[in-house]
N, C-alpha and C. Protein backbone atom coordinates (compact mmCIF):
# COMPACT_ATOMS: atom_id res chain seq x y z
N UNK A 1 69.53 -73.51 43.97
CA UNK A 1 69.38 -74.96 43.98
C UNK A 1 67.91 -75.35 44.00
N UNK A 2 67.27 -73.81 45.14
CA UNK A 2 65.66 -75.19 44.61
C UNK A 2 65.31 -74.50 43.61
N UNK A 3 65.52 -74.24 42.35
CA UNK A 3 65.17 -74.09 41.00
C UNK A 3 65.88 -74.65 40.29
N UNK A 4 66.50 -75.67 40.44
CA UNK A 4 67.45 -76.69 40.17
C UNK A 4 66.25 -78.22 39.99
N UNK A 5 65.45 -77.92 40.88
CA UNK A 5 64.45 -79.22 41.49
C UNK A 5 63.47 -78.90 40.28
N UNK A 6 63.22 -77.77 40.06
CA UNK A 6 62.23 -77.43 38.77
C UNK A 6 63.24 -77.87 37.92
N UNK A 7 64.46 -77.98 37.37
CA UNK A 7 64.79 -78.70 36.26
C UNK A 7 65.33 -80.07 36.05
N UNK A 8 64.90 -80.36 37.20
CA UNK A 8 64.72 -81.70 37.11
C UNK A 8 63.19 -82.42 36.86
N UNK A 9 62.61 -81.44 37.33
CA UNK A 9 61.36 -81.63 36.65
C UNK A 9 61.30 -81.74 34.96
N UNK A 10 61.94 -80.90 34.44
CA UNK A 10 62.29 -81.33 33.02
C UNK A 10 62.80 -82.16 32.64
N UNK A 11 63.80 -82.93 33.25
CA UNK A 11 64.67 -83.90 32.98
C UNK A 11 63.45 -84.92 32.84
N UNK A 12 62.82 -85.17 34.11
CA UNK A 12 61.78 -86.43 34.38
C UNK A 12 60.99 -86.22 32.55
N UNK A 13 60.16 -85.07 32.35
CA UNK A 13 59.36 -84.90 31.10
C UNK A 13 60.32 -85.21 29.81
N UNK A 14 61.48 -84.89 29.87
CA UNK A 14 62.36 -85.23 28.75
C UNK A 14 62.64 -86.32 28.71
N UNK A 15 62.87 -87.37 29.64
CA UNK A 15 62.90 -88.96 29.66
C UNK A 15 61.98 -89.59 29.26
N UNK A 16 60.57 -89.14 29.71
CA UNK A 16 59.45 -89.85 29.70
C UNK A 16 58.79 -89.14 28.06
N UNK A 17 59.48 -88.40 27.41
CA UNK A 17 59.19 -87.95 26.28
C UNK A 17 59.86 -89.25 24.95
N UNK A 18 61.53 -89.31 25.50
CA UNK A 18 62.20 -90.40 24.60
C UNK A 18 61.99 -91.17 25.16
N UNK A 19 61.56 -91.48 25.98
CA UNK A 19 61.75 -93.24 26.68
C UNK A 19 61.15 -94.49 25.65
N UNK A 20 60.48 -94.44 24.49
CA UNK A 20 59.89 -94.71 23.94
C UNK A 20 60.65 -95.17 22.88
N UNK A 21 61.78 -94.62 22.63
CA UNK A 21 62.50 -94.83 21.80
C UNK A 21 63.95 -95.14 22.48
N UNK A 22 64.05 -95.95 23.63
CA UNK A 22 65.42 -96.64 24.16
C UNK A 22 65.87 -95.52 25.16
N UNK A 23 66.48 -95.87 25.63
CA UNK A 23 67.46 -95.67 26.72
C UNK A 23 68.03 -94.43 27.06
N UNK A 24 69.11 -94.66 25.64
CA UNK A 24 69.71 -93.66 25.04
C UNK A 24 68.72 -92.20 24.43
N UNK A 25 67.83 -92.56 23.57
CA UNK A 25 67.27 -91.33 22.95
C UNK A 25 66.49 -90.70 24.55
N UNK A 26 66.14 -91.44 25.29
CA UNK A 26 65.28 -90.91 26.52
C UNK A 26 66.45 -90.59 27.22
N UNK A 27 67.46 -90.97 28.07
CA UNK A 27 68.49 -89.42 28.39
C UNK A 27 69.12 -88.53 27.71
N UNK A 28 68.90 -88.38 26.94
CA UNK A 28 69.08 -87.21 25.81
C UNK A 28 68.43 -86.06 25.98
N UNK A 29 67.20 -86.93 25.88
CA UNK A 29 65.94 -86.10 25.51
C UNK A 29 65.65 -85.13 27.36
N UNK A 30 65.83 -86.20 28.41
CA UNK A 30 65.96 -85.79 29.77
C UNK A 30 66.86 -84.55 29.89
N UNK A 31 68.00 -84.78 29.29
CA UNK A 31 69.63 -83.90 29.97
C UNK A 31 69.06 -82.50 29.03
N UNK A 32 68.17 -82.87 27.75
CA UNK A 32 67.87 -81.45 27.31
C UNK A 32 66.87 -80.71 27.97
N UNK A 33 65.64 -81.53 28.58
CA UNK A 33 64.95 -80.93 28.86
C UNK A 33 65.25 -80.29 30.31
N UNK A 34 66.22 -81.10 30.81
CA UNK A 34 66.59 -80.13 32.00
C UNK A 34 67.60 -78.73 31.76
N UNK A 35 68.22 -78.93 30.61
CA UNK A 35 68.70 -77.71 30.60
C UNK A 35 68.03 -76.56 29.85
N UNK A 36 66.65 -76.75 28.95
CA UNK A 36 65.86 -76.04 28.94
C UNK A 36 65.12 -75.33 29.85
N UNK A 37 65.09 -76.11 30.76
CA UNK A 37 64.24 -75.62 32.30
C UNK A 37 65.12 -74.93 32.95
N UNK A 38 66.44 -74.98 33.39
CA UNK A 38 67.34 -74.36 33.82
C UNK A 38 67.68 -73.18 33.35
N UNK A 39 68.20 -73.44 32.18
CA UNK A 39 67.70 -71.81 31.68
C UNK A 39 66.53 -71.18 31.78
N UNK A 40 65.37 -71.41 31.16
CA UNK A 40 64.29 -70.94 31.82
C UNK A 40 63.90 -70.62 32.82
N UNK A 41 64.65 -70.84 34.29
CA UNK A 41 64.33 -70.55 35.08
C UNK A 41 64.72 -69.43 35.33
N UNK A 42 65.90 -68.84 35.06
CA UNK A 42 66.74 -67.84 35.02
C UNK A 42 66.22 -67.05 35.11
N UNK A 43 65.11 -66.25 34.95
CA UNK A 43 64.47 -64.90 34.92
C UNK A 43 63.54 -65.06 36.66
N UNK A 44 63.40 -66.02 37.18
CA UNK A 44 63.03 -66.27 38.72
C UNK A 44 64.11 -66.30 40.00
N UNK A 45 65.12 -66.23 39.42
CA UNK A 45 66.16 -66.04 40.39
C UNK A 45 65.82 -64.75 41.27
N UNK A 46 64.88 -63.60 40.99
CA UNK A 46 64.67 -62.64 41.82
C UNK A 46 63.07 -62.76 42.50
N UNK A 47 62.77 -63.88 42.48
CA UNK A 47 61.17 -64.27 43.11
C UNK A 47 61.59 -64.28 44.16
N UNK A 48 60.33 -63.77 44.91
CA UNK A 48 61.07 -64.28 46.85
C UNK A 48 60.99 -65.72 47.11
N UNK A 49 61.72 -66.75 48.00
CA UNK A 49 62.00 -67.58 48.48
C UNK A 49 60.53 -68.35 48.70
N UNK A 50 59.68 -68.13 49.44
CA UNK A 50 58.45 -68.92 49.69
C UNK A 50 57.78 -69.13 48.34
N UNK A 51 57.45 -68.17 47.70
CA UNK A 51 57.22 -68.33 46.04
C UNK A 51 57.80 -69.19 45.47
N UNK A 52 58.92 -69.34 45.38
CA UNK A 52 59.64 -70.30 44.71
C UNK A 52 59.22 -71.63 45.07
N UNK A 53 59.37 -71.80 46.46
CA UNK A 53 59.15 -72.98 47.24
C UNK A 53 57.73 -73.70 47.01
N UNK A 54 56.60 -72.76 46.56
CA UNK A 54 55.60 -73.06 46.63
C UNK A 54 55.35 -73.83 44.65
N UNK A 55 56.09 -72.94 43.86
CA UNK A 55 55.80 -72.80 42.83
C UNK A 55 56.44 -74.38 42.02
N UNK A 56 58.01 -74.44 43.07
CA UNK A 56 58.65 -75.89 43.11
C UNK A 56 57.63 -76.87 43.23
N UNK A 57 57.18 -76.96 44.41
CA UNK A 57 56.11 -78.56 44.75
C UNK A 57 54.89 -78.10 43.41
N UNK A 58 54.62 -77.31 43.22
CA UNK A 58 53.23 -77.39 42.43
C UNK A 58 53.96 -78.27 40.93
N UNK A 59 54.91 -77.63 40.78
CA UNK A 59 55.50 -78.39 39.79
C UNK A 59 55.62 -79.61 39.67
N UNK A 60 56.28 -80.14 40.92
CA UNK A 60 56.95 -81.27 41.23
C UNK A 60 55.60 -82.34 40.89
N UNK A 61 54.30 -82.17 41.66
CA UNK A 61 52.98 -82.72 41.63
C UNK A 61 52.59 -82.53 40.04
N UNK A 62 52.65 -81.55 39.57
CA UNK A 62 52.33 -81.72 38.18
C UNK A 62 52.97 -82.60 37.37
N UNK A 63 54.20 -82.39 37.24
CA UNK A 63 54.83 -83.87 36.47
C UNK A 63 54.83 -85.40 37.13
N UNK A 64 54.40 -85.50 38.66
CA UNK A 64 53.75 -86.79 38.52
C UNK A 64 52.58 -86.85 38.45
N UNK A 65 52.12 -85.92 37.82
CA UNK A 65 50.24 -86.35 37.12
C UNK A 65 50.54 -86.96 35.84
N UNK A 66 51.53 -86.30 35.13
CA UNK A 66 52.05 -86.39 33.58
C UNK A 66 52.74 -88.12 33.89
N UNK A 67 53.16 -88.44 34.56
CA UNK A 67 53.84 -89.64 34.36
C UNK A 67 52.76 -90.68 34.54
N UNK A 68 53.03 -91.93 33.62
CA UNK A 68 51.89 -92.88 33.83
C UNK A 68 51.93 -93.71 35.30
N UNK A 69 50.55 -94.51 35.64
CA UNK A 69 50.60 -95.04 35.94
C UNK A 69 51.63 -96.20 37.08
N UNK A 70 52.11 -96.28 38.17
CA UNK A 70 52.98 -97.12 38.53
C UNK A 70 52.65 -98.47 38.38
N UNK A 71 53.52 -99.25 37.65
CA UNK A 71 52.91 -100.69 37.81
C UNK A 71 53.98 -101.60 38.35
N UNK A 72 54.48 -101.00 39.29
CA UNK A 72 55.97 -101.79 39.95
C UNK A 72 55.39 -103.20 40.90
N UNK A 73 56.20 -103.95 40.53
CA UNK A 73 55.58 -105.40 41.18
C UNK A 73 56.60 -105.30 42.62
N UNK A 74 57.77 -105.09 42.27
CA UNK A 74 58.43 -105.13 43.74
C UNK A 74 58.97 -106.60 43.53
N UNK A 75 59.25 -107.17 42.37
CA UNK A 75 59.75 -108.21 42.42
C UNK A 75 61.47 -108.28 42.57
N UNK A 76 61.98 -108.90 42.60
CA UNK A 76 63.80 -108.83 42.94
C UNK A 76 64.32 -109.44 41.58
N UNK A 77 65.05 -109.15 41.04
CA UNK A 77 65.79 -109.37 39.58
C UNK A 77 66.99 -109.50 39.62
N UNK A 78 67.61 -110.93 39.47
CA UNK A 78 69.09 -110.72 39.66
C UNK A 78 70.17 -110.08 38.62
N UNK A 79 70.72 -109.54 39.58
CA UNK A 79 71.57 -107.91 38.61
C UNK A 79 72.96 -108.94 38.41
N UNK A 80 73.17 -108.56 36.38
CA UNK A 80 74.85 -109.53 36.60
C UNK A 80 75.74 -109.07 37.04
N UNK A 81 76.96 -109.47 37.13
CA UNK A 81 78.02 -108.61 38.34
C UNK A 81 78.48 -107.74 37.60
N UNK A 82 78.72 -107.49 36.69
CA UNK A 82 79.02 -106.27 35.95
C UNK A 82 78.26 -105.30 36.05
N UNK A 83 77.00 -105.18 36.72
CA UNK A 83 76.01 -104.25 36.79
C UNK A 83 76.51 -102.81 37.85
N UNK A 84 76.38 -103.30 38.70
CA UNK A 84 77.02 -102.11 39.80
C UNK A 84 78.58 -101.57 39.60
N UNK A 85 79.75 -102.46 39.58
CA UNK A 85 80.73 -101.73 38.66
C UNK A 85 80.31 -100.55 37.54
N UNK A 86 79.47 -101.43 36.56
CA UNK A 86 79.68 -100.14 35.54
C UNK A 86 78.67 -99.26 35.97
N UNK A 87 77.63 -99.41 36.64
CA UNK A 87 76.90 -98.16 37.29
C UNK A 87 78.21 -96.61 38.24
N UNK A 88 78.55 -97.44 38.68
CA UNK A 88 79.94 -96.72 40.00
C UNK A 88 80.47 -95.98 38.43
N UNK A 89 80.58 -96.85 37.77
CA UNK A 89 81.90 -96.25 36.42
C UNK A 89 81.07 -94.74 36.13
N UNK A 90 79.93 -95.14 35.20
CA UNK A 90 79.06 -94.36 34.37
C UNK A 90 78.47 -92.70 35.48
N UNK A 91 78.26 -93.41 36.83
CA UNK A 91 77.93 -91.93 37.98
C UNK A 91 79.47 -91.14 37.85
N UNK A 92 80.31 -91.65 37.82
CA UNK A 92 81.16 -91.21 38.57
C UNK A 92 81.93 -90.47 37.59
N UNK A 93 81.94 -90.68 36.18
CA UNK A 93 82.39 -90.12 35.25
C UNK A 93 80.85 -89.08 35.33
N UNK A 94 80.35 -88.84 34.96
CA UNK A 94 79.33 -88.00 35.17
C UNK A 94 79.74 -87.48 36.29
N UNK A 95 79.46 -87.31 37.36
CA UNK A 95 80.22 -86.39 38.58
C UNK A 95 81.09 -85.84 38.19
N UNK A 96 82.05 -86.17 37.58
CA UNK A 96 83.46 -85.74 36.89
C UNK A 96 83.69 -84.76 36.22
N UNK A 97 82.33 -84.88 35.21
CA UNK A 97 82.11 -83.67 34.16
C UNK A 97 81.34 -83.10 34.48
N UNK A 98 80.98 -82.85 35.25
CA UNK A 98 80.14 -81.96 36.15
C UNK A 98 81.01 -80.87 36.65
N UNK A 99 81.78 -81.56 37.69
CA UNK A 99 82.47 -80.50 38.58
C UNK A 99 83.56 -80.28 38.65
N UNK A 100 83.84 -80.70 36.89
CA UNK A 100 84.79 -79.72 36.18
C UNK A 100 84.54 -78.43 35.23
N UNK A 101 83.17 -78.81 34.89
CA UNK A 101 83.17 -77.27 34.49
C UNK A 101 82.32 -76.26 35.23
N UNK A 102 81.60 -76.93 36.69
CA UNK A 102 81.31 -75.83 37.46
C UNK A 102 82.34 -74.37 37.78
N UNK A 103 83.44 -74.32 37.54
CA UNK A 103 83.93 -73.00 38.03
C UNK A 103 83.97 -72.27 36.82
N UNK A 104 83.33 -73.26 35.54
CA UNK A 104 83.87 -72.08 34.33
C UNK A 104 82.32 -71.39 34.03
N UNK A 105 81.01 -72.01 35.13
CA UNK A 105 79.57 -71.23 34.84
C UNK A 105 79.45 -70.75 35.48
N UNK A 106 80.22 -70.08 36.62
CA UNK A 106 79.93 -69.10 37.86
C UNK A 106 78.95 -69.81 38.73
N UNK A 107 78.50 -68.94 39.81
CA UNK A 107 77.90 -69.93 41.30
C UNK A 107 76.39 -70.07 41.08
N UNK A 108 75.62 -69.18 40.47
CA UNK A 108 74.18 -69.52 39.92
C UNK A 108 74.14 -70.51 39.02
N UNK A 109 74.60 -70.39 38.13
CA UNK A 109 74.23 -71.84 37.10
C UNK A 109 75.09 -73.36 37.37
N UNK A 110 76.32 -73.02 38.46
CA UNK A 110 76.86 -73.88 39.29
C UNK A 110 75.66 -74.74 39.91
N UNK A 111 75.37 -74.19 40.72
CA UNK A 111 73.55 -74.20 41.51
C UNK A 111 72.95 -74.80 40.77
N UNK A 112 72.24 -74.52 39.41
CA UNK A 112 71.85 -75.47 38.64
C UNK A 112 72.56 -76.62 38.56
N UNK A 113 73.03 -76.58 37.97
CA UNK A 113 73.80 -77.73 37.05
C UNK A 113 74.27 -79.16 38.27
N UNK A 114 74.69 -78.76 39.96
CA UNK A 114 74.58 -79.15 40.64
C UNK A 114 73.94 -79.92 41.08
N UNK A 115 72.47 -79.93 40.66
CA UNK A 115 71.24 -80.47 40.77
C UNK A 115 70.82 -81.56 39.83
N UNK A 116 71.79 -81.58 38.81
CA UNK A 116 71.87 -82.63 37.58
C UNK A 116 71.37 -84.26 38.04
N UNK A 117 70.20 -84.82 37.74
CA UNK A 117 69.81 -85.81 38.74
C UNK A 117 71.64 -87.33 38.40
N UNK A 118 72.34 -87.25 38.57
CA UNK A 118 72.87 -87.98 37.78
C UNK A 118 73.37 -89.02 38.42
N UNK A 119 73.13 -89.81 39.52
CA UNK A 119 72.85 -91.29 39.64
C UNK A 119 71.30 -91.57 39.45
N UNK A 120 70.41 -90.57 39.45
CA UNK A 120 68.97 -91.07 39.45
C UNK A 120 69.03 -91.07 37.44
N UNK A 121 69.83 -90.58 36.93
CA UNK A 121 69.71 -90.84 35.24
C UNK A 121 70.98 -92.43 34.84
N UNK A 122 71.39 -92.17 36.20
CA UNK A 122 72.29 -93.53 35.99
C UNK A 122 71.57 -95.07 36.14
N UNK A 123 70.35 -94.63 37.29
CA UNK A 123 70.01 -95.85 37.51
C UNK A 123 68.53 -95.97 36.72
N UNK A 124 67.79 -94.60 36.17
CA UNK A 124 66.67 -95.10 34.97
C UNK A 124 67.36 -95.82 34.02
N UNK A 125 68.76 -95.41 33.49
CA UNK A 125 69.17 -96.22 32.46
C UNK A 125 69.05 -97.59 32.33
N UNK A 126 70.08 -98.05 33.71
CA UNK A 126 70.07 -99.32 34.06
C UNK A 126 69.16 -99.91 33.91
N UNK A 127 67.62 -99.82 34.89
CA UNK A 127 66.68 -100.12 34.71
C UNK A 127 65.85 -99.99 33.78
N UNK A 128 66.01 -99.11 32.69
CA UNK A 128 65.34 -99.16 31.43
C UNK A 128 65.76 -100.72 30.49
N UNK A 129 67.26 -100.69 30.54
CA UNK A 129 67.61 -102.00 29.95
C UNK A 129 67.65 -102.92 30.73
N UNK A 130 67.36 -103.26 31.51
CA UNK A 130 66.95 -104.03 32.34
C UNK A 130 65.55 -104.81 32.74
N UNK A 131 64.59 -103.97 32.90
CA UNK A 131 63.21 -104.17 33.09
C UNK A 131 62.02 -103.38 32.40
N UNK A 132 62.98 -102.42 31.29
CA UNK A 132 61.71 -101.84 30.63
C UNK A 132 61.69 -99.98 30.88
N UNK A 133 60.84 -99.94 30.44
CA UNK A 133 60.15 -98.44 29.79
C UNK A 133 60.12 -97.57 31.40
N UNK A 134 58.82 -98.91 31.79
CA UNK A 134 58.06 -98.60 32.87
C UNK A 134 58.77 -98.59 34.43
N UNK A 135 59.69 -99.27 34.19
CA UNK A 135 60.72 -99.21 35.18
C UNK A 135 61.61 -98.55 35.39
N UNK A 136 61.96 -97.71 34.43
CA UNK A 136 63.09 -96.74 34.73
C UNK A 136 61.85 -95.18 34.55
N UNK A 137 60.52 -95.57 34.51
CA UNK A 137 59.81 -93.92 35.04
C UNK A 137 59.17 -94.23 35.93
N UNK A 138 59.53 -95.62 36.71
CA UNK A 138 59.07 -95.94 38.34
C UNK A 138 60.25 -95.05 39.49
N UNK A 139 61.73 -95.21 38.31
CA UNK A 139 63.13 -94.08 39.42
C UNK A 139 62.63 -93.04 38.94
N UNK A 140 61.91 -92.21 38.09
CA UNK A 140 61.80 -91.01 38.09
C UNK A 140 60.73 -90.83 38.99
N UNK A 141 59.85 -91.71 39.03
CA UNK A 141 58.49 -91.27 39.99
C UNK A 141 59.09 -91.30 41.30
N UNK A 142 59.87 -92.22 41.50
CA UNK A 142 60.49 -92.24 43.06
C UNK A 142 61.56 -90.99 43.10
N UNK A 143 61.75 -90.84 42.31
CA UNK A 143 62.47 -89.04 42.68
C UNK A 143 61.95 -88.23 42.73
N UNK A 144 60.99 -87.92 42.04
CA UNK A 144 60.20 -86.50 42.22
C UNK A 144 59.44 -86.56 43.60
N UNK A 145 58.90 -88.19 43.92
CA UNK A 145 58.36 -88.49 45.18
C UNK A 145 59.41 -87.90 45.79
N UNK A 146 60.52 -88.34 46.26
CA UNK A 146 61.39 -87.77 47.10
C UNK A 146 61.63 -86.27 47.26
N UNK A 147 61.60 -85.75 46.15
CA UNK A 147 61.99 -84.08 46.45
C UNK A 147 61.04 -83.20 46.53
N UNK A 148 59.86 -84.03 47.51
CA UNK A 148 59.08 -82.76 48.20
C UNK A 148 59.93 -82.79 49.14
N UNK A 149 60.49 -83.65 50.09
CA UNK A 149 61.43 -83.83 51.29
C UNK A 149 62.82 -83.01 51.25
N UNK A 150 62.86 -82.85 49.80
CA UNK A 150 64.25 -81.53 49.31
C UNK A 150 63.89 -80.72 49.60
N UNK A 151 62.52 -80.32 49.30
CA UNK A 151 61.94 -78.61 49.06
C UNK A 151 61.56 -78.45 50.47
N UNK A 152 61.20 -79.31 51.58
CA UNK A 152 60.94 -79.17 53.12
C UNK A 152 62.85 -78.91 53.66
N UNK A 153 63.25 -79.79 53.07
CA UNK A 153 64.62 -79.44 53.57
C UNK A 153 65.32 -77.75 53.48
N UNK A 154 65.09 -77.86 52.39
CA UNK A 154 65.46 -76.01 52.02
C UNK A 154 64.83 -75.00 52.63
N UNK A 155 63.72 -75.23 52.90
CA UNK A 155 62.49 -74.16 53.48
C UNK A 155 63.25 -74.43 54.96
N UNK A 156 63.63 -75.03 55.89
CA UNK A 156 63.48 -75.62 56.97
C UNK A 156 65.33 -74.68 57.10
N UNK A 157 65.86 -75.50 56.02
CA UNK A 157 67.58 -74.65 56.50
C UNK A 157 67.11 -73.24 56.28
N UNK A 158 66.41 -72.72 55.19
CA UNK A 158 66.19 -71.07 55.16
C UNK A 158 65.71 -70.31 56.22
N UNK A 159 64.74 -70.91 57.08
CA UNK A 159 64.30 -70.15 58.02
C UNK A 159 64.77 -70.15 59.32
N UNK A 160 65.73 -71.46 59.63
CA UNK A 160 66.39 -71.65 60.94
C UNK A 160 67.76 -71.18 60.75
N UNK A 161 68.66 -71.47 59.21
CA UNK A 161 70.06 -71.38 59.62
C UNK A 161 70.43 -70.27 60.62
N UNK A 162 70.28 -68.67 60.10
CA UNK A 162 70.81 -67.78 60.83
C UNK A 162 70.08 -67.72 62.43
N UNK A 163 69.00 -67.53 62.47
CA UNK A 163 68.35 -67.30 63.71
C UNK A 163 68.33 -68.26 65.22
N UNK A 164 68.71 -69.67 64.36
CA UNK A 164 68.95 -70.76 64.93
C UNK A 164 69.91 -71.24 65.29
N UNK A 165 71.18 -71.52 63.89
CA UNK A 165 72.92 -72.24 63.88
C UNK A 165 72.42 -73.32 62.86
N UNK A 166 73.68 -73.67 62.93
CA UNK A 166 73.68 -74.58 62.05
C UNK A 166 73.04 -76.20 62.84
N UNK A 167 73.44 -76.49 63.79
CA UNK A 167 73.31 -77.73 64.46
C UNK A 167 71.42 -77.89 64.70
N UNK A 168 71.22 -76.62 64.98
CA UNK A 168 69.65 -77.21 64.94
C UNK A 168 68.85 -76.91 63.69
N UNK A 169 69.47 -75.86 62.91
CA UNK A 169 68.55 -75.90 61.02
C UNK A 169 68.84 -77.47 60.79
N UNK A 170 69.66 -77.63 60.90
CA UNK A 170 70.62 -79.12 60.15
C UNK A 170 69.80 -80.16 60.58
N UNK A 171 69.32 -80.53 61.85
CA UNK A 171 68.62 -81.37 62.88
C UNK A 171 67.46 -81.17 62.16
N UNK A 172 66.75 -79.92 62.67
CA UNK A 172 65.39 -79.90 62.33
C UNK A 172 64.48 -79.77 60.70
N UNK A 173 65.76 -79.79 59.83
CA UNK A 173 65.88 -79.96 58.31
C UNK A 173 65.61 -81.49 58.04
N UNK A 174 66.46 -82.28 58.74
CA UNK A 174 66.37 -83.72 58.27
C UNK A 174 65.13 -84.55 59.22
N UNK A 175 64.87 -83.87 60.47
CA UNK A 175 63.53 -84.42 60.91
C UNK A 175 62.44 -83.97 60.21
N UNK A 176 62.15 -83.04 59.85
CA UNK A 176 60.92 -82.44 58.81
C UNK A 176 61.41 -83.06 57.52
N UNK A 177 62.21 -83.18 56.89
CA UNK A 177 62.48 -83.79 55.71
C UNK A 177 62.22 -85.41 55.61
N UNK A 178 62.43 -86.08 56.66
CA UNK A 178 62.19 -87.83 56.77
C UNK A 178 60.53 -87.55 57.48
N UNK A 179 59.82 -86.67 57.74
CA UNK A 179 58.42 -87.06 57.81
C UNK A 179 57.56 -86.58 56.50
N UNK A 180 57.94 -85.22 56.03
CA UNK A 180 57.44 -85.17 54.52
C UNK A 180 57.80 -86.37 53.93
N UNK A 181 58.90 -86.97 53.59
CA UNK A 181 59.38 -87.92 52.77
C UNK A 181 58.31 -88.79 52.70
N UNK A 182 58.36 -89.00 54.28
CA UNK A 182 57.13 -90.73 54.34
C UNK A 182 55.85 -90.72 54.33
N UNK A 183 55.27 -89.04 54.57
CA UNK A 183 54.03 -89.02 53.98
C UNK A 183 54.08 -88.73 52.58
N UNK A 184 54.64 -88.28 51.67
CA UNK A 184 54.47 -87.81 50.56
C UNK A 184 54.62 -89.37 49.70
N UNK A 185 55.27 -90.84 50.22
CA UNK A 185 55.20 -92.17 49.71
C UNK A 185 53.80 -92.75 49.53
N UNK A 186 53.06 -92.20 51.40
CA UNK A 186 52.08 -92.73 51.35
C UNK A 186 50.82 -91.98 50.34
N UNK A 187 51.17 -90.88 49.86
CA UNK A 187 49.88 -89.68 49.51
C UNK A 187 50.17 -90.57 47.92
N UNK A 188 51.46 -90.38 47.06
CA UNK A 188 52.13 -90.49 45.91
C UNK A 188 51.90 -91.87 45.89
C-alpha cells in the first residue's frame, strides 16, 4: 500500500498532464499514469520498509514541485443540488469496480489498486467543471499534502503493531499522523 502512494503520485502527473484538455482527457490521462506507476513499482516490492518510506515522501514533494502554483481564493460557490448526489453516484460506482475485481489480481496488486485515489478523482472532476483547471490541481495538491500523514501513519503502525498491539500502534498512528498532517499544510 505505501507504493500505492507512489502511484498516486502518477495519477496527480497524469491529471495535471490532460487537464488541459478537459476533465475527461485529464482522468484518463491520471488513471493511466497511475497504473503505469503501479506497475512500475513492482520490481520494489523487495526494498526494505524505511527505504520505501523514505523514497515515498521524496516523491510525494517532488510532484508538488511539478504542480503549479496554488491560487485558491477560498471563496464558497454554490454547488446545484444535483452535485453531491451524482458525486455519491460516480465514487461509489467506482468503489464498485474496484472491489470487484480485487480478488481476480491477487493481494499485492489488490494493495495497489486499493490505493486508487477515487473520491479525490471524483472530486478534481467536479471541481474541474466547476471552477476550472486550477481547481481541481488545488484537490490534487491537497492530497499529496495529505499523504505525508499516510506515509507517518504506515511507518508508525509498522513499528508499533507487533511490539506494541493494536490499540496503541492505532492511537499513536493517528496522533503522529494529525501532527505531520498540520505541519506539512503549514510547510506546503
Amino acid at each position: 500500500t505505501l507504493l500505492g502512494l507512489g502511484a498516486i503520485c502518477g495519477f496527480t502527473l497524469g491529471y495535471l498532464a490532460g487537464s488541459r484538455r478537459g476533465p475527461a482527457v485529464a482522468v484518463a490521462c491520471a488513471s493511466a499514469g497511475f497504473l503505469v506507476v503501479a506497475i512500475a513499482v513492482q520490481p520494489f516490492l523487495e526494498v526494505p520498509f524505511p527505504v520505501l518510506a523514505v523514497l515515498v515522501v521524496a516523491t510525494i514533494a517532488g510532484v508538488l514541485r511539478l504542480l503549479p502554483a496554488s491560487t485558491g481564493t477560498g471563496t464558497a460557490i454554490e454547488h446545484p443540488s444535483w452535485d453531491l448526489p451524482a458525486r455519491v453516484v460516480v465514487g461509489t460506482i467506482l468503489v464498485l469496480g474496484l472491489t470487484t475485481i480485487a480478488p481476480l489480481l491477487g493481494p499485492v496488486t489488490s494493495g495497489l489498486v486499493a490505493t486508487f485515489p477515487v473520491y479525490v478523482a471524483v472530486l478534481a472532476v467536479f471541481e474541474h467543471l466547476r471552477a476550472g483547471r486550477a481547481a481541481a490541481l488545488g484537490v490534487l495538491r491537497g492530497l499529496l499534502t495529505g499523504l505525508f500523514g499516510t506515509v507517518a501513519f504506515y511507518v508508525v503502525i509498522r513499528a508499533l503493531i507487533l511490539p506494541a498491539g493494536i490499540a496503541v500502534a492505532f492511537t499513536a498512528a493517528i496522533a503522529v499522523t494529525a501532527v505531520v498532517g498540520a505541519a506539512s499544510l503549514r510547510v506546503v
